[in-house]
Protein backbone atom coordinates (compact mmCIF):
# COMPACT_ATOMS: atom_id res chain seq x y z
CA UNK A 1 -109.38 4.93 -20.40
CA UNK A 2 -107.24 7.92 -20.69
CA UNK A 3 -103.37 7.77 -20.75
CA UNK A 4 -102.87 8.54 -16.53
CA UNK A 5 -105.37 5.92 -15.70
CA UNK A 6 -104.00 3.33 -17.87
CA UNK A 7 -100.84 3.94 -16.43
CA UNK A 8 -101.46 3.43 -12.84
CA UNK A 9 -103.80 0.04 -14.07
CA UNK A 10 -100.00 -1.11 -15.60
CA UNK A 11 -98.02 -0.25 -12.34
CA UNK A 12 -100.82 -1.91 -10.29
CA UNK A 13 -100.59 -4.97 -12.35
CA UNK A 14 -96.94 -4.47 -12.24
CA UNK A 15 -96.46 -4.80 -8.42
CA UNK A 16 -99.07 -8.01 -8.42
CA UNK A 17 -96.95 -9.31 -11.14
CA UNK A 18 -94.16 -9.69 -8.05
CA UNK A 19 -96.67 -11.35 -5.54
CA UNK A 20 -96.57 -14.32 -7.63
CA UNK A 21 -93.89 -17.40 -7.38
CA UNK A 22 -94.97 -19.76 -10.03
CA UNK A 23 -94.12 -23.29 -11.11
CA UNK A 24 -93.65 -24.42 -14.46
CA UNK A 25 -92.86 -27.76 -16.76
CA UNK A 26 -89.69 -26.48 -18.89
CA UNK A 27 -86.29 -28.32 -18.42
CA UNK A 28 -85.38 -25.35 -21.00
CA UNK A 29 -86.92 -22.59 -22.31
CA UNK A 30 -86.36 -19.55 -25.00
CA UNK A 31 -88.22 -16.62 -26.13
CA UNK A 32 -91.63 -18.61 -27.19
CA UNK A 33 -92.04 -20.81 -23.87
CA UNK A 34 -95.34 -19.87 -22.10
CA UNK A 35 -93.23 -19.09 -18.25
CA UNK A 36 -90.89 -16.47 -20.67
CA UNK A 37 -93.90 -14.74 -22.23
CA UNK A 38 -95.47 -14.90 -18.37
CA UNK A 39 -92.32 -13.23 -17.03
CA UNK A 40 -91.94 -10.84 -19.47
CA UNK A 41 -95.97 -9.91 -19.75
CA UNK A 42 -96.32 -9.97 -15.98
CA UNK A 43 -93.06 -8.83 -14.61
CA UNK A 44 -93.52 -12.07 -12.36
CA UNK A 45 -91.51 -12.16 -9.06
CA UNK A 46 -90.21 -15.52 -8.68
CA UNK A 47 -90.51 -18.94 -9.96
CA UNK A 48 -90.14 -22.14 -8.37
CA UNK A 49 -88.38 -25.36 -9.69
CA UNK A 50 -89.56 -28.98 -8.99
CA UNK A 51 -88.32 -32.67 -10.44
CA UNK A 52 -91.41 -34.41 -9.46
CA UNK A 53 -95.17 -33.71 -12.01
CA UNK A 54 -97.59 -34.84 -9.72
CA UNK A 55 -100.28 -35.49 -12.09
CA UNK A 56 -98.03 -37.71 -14.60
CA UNK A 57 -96.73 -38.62 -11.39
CA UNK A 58 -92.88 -38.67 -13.16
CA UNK A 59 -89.96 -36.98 -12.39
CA UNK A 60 -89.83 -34.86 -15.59
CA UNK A 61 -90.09 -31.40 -15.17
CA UNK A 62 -87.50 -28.65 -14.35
CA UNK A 63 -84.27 -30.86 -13.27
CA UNK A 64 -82.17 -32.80 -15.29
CA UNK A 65 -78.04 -32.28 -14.18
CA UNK A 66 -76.59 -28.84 -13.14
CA UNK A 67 -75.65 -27.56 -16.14
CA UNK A 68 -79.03 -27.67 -17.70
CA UNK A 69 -80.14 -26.17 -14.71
CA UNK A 70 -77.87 -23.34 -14.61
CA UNK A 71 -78.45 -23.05 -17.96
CA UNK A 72 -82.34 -22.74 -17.24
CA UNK A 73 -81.97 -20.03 -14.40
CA UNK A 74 -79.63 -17.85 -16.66
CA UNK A 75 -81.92 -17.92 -19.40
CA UNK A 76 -84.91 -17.06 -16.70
CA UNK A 77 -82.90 -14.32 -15.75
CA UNK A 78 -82.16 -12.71 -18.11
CA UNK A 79 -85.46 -12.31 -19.46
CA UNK A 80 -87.24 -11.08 -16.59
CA UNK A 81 -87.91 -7.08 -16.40
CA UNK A 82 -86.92 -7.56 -12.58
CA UNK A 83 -84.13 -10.19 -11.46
CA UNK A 84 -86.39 -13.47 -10.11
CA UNK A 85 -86.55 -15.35 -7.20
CA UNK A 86 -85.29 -18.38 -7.83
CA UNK A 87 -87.24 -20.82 -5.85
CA UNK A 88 -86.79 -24.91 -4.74
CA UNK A 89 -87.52 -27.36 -1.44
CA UNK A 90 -84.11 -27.91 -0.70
CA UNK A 91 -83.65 -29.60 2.74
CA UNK A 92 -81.33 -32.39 2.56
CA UNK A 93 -82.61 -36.08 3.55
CA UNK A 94 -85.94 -36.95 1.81
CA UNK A 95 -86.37 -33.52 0.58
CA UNK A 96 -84.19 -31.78 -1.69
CA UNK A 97 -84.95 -31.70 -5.45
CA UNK A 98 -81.27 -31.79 -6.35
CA UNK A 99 -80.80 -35.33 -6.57
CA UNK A 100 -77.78 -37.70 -6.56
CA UNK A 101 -79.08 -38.87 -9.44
CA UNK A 102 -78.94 -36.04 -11.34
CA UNK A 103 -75.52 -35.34 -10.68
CA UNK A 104 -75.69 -33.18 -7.70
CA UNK A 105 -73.37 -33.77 -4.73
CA UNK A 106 -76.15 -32.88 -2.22
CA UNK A 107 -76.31 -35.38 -0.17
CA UNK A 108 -76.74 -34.74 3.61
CA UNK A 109 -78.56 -36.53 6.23
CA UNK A 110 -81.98 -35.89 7.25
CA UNK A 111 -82.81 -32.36 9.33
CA UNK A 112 -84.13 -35.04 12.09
CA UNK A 113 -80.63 -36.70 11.91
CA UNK A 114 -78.51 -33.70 12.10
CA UNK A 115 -80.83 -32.84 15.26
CA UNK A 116 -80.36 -36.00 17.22
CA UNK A 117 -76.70 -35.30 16.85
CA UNK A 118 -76.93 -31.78 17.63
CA UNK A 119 -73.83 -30.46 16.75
CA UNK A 120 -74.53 -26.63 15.43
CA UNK A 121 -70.69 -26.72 13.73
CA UNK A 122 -72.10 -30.20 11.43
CA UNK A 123 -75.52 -28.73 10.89
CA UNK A 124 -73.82 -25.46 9.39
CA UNK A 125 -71.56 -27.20 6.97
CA UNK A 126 -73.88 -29.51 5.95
CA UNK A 127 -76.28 -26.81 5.08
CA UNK A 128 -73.00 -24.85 3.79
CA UNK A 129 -72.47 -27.44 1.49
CA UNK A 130 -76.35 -27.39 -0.07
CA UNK A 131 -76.18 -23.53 0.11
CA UNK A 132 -73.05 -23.51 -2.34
CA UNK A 133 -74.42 -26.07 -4.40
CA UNK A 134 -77.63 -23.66 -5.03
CA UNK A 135 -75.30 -21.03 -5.47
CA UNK A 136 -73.86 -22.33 -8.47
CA UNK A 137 -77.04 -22.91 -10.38
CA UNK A 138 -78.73 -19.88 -9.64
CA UNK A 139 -81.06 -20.58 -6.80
CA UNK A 140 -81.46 -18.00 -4.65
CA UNK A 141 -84.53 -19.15 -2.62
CA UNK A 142 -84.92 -21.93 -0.68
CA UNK A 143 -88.16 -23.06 0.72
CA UNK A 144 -86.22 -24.02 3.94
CA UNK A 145 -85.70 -24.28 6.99
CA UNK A 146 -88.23 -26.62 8.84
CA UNK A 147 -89.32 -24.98 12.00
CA UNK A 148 -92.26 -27.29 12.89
CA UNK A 149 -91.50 -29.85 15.79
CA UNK A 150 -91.16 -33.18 15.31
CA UNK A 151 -94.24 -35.51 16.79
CA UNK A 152 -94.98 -38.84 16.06
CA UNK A 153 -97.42 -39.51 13.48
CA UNK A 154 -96.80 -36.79 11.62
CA UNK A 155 -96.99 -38.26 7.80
CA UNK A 156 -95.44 -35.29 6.01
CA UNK A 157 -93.19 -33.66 8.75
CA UNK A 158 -92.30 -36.55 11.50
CA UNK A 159 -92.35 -39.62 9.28
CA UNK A 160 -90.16 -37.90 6.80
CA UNK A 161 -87.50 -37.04 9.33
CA UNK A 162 -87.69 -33.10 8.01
CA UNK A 163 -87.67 -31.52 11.97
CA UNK A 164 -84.53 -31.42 13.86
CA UNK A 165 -86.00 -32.43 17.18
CA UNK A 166 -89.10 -31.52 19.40
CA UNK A 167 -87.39 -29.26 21.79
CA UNK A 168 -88.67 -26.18 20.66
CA UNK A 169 -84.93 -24.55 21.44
CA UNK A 170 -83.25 -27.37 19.50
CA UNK A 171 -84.81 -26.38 16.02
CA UNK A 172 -84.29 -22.82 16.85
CA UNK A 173 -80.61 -23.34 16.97
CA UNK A 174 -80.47 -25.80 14.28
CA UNK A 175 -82.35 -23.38 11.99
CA UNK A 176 -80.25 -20.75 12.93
CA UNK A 177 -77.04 -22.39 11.27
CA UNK A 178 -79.19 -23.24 7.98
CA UNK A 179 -80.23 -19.55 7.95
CA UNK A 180 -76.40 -18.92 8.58
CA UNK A 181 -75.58 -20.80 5.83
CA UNK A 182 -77.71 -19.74 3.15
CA UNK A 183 -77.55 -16.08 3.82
CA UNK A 184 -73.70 -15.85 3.72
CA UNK A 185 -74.30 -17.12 -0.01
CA UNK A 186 -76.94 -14.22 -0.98
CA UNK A 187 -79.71 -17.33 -0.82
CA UNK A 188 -83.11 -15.99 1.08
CA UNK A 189 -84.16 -18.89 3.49
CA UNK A 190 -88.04 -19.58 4.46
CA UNK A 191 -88.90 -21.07 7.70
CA UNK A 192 -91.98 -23.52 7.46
CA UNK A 193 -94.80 -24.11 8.03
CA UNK A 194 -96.20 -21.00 10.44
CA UNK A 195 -97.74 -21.51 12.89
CA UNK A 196 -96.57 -25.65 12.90
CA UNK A 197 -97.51 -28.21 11.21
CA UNK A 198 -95.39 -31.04 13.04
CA UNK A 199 -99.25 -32.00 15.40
CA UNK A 200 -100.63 -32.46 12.08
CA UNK A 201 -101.80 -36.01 11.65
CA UNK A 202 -102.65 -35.67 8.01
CA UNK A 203 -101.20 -34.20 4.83
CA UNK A 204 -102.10 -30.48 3.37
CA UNK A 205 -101.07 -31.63 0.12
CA UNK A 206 -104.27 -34.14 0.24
CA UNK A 207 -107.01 -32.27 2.00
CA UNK A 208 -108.05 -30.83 4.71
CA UNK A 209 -106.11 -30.74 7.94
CA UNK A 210 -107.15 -29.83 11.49
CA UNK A 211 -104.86 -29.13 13.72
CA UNK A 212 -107.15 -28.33 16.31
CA UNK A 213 -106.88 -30.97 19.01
CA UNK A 214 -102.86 -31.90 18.58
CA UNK A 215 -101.18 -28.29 18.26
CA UNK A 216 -99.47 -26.80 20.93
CA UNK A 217 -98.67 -22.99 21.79
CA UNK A 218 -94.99 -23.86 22.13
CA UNK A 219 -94.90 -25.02 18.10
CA UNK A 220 -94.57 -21.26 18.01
CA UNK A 221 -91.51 -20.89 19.93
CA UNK A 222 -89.06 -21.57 17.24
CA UNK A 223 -90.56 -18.47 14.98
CA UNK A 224 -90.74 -16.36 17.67
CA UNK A 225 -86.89 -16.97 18.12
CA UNK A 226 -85.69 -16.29 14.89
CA UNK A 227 -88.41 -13.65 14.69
CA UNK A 228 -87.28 -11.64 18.35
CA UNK A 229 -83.59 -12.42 16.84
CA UNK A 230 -84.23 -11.24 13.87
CA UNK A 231 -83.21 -14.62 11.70
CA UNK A 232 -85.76 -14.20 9.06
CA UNK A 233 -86.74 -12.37 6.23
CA UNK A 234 -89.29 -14.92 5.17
CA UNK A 235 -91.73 -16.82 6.77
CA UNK A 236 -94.46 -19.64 4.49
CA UNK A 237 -97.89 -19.99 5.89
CA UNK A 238 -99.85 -23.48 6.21
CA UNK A 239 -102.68 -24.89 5.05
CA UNK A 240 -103.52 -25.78 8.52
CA UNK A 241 -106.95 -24.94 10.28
CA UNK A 242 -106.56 -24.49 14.14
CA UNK A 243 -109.69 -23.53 15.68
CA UNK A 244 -107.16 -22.27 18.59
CA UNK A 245 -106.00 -19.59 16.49
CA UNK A 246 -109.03 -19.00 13.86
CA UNK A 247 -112.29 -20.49 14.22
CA UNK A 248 -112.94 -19.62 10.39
CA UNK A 249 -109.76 -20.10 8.56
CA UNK A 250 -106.92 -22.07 7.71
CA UNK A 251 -103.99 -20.07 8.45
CA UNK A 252 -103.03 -19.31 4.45
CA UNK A 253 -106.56 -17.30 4.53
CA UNK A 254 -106.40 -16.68 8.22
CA UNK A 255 -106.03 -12.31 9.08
CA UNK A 256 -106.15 -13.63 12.54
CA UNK A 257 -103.18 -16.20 12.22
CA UNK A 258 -101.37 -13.47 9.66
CA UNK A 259 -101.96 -10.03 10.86
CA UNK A 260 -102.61 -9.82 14.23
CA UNK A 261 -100.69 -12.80 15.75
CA UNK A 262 -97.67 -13.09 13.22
CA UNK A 263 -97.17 -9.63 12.45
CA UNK A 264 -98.71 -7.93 15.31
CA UNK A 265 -97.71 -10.21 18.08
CA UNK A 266 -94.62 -11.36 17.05
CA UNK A 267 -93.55 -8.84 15.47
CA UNK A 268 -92.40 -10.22 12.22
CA UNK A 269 -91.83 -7.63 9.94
CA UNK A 270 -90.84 -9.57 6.61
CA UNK A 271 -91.93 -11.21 3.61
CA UNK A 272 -95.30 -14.11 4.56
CA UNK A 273 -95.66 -16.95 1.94
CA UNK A 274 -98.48 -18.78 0.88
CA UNK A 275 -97.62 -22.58 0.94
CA UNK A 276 -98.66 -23.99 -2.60
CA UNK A 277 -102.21 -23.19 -2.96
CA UNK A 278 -102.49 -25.92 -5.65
CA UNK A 279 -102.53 -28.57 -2.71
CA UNK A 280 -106.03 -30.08 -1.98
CA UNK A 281 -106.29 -28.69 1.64
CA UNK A 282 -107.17 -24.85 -0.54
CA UNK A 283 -108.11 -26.53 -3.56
CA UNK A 284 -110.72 -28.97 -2.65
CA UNK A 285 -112.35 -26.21 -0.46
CA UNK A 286 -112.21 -22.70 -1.64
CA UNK A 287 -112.59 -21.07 -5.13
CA UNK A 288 -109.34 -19.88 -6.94
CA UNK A 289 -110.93 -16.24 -6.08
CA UNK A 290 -111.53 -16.55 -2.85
CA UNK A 291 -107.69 -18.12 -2.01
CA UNK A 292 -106.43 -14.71 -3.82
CA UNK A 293 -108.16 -12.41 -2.14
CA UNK A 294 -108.58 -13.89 1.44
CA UNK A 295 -104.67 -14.60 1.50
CA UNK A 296 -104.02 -10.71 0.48
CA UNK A 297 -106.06 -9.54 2.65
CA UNK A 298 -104.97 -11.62 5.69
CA UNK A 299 -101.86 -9.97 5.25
CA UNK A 300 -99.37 -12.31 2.98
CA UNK A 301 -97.33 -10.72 0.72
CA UNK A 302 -96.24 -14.05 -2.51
CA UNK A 303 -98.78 -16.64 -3.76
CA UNK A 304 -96.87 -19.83 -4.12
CA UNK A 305 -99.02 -21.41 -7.40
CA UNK A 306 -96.96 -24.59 -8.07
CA UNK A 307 -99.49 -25.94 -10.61
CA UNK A 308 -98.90 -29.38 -10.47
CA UNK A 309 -101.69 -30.34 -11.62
CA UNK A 310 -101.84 -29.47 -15.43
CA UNK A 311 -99.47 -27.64 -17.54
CA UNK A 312 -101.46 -24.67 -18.37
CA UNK A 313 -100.22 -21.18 -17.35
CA UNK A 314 -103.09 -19.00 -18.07
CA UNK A 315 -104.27 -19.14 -14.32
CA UNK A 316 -101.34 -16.06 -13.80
CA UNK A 317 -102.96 -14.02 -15.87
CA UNK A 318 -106.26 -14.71 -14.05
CA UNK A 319 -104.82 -14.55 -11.00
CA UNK A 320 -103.72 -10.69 -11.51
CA UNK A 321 -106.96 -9.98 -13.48
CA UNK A 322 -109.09 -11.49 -10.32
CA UNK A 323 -107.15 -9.11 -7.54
CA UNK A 324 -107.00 -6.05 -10.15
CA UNK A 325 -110.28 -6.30 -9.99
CA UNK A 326 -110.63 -6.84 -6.40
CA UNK A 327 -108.67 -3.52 -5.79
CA UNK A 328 -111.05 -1.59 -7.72
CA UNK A 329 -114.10 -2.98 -6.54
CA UNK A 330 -112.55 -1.86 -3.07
CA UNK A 331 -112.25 -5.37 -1.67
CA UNK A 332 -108.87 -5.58 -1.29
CA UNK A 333 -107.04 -2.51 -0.61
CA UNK A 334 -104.88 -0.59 -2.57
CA UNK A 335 -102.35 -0.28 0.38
CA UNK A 336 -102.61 -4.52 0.78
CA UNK A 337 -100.80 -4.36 -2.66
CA UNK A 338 -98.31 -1.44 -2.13
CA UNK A 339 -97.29 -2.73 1.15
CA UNK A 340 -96.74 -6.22 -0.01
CA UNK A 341 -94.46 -4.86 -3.40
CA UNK A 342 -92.43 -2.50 -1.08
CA UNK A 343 -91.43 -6.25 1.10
CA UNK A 344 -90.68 -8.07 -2.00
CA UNK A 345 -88.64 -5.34 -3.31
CA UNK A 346 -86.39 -4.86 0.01
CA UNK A 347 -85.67 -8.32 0.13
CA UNK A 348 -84.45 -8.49 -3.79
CA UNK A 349 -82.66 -5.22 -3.18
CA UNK A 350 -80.83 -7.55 -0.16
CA UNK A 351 -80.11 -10.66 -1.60
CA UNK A 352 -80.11 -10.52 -5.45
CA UNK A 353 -77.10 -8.59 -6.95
CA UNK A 354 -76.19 -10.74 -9.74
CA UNK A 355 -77.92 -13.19 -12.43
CA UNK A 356 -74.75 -14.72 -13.24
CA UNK A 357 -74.85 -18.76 -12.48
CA UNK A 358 -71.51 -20.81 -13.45
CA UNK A 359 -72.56 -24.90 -14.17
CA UNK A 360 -70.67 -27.11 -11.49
CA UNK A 361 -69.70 -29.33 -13.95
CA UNK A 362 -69.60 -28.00 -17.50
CA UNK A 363 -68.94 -31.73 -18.57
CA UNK A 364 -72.41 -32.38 -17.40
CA UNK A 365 -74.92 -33.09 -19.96
């Protein structure tokens, strides 16, 4: 391999290094911790913090109190080649991984609460208040808002109270505050879950879910608001397979669902997410490979890998070997990559100016 060609093989792996928004199990790290040596190998784009392990099923993993956390995120920062996202599910109510608990003043009623009452003014500060919050510790990604609708029987969108309403104009609006909210304070916000996951009768984190006979064309109309008003510079893609849309593919892997409806249709222009492609709805159907390269080419731009499952990090490193070697076997395109990078990079040219995090409470142990 000569010195041009080895090159371009870095800067490849370089820009795939980006597409990837990893979890980890480090309350603290330092030079030696396998998500530094990641970062710093694989120029990583972003990283994304949970309480709960799933398979120890304990919370013990990223969170502890806000100083340890901003603590964390400056010492992730300032390792990283290129400033990180700084990821978390932060939606007030039942989901929001800065708990009480650990000494975060987050509390703030549920996203179905603060519809029902459907004051926009309340619904801003509220999300004001969790926007700061993140601020202070470094987060500068949430994984929110909610845009699905809320239906009954819904176990992980409904049930949970994490939809302001069902009136396709009354999450628009609500969303539009918590966008509001977080982008005043530099903090990127992600609606969820394109194309809507509130008809789902089942749970993508478990398995397989078909949203075939129960969604509705108007679970669109919130994204196509923020979308035509342009509200968003992120979008995350379900797990959900909706014969409707794709007779094939679950809309992670879907080029119909991606391409030509979201981006084509709509219009959206900005960054697509994958939603965690450890859940069991990918997992328990489709090879590690075949997630990677049908989600590239359907047209996302960051692979959310959460693994929860295990602690071992060596699937990153897999990950870019397995579409490195997809580019040069000409399965996914070269462009697929480039066009994905130049995204990511606009929106961290946007939002991230500084790595500097203060603790809310330096007290705080």
């Amino acid at each position: 391999m000569n010195i041009e060609t080895n090159t371009k093989l870095e800067h490849l792996r370089h820009k795939i290094g980006q597409m990837l928004f990893v979890g980890f199990h480090d309350s603290k790290v330092n030079e030696d911790s396998d998500i530094v040596k990641n970062i710093q190998k694989h120029n990583l784009g972003g990283v994304i913090y949970f309480d709960y392990y799933s398979y120890e099923k304990s919370y013990n993993r990223n969170i502890r109190s806000p100083k340890q956390l901003a603590t964390l995120t400056k010492t992730l920062q300032e390792f990283a080649p290129t400033p990180l996202f700084i990821g978390a599910d932060i939606e007030g109510g039942k989901v929001n991984r800065l708990k009480k608990s650990y000494g975060f003043d987050s509390e703030i009623p549920s996203y179905f609460a603060l519809g029902e009452r459907d004051n926009l003014q309340h619904t801003y500060l509220a999300a004001l208040k969790l926007a700061i919050l993140m601020k202070s510790v470094g987060i500068n990604f949430n994984f929110s808002p909610v845009m699905d609708l809320s239906f009954r029987r819904c176990p992980i969108i409904g049930d949970l109270e994490r939809s302001f309403s069902n009136n396709p104009e009354t999450v628009y609006r609500h969303c539009r505050e918590v966008i509001k909210a977080h982008n005043e304070n530099g903090i990127i916000s992600v609606g969820k879950h394109f194309p809507g996951h509130g008809s789902a009768r089942s749970d993508t984190h478990m398995g397989f879910v078909d949203v075939t006979d129960t969604w509705v064309e108007y679970e669109l109309k919130p994204f196509e608001h923020a979308i035509n008003n342009k509200k968003l510079d992120a979008l995350l893609v379900a797990h959900t397979f909706n014969k409707q849309l794709d007779e094939n593919y679950p809309a992670t892997l879907s080029y119909k669902t991606q391409t030509e409806l979201l981006r084509e249709k709509m219009g959206f222009k900005g960054v697509i997410i994958s939603d965690d492609i450890d859940m069991f709805a990918l997992r328990n159907n489709y090879s590690f490979e075949e997630i990677l390269t049908r989600f590239i080419n359907a047209g996302g731009d960051v692979l959310l890998i959460g693994n929860g499952h295990d602690k071992d990090l060596s699937r990153i490193e897999k990950a870019i070997d397995i579409i490195v070697q997809k580019v040069e076997d000409g399965i996914i395109p070269v462009c697929r990559i480039n066009e994905s990078y130049q995204r990511i990079m606009q929106m961290k040219e946007k939002y991230i100016f500084s790595v500097d995090v203060e603790p809310l409470n330096p007290e705080d142990e």
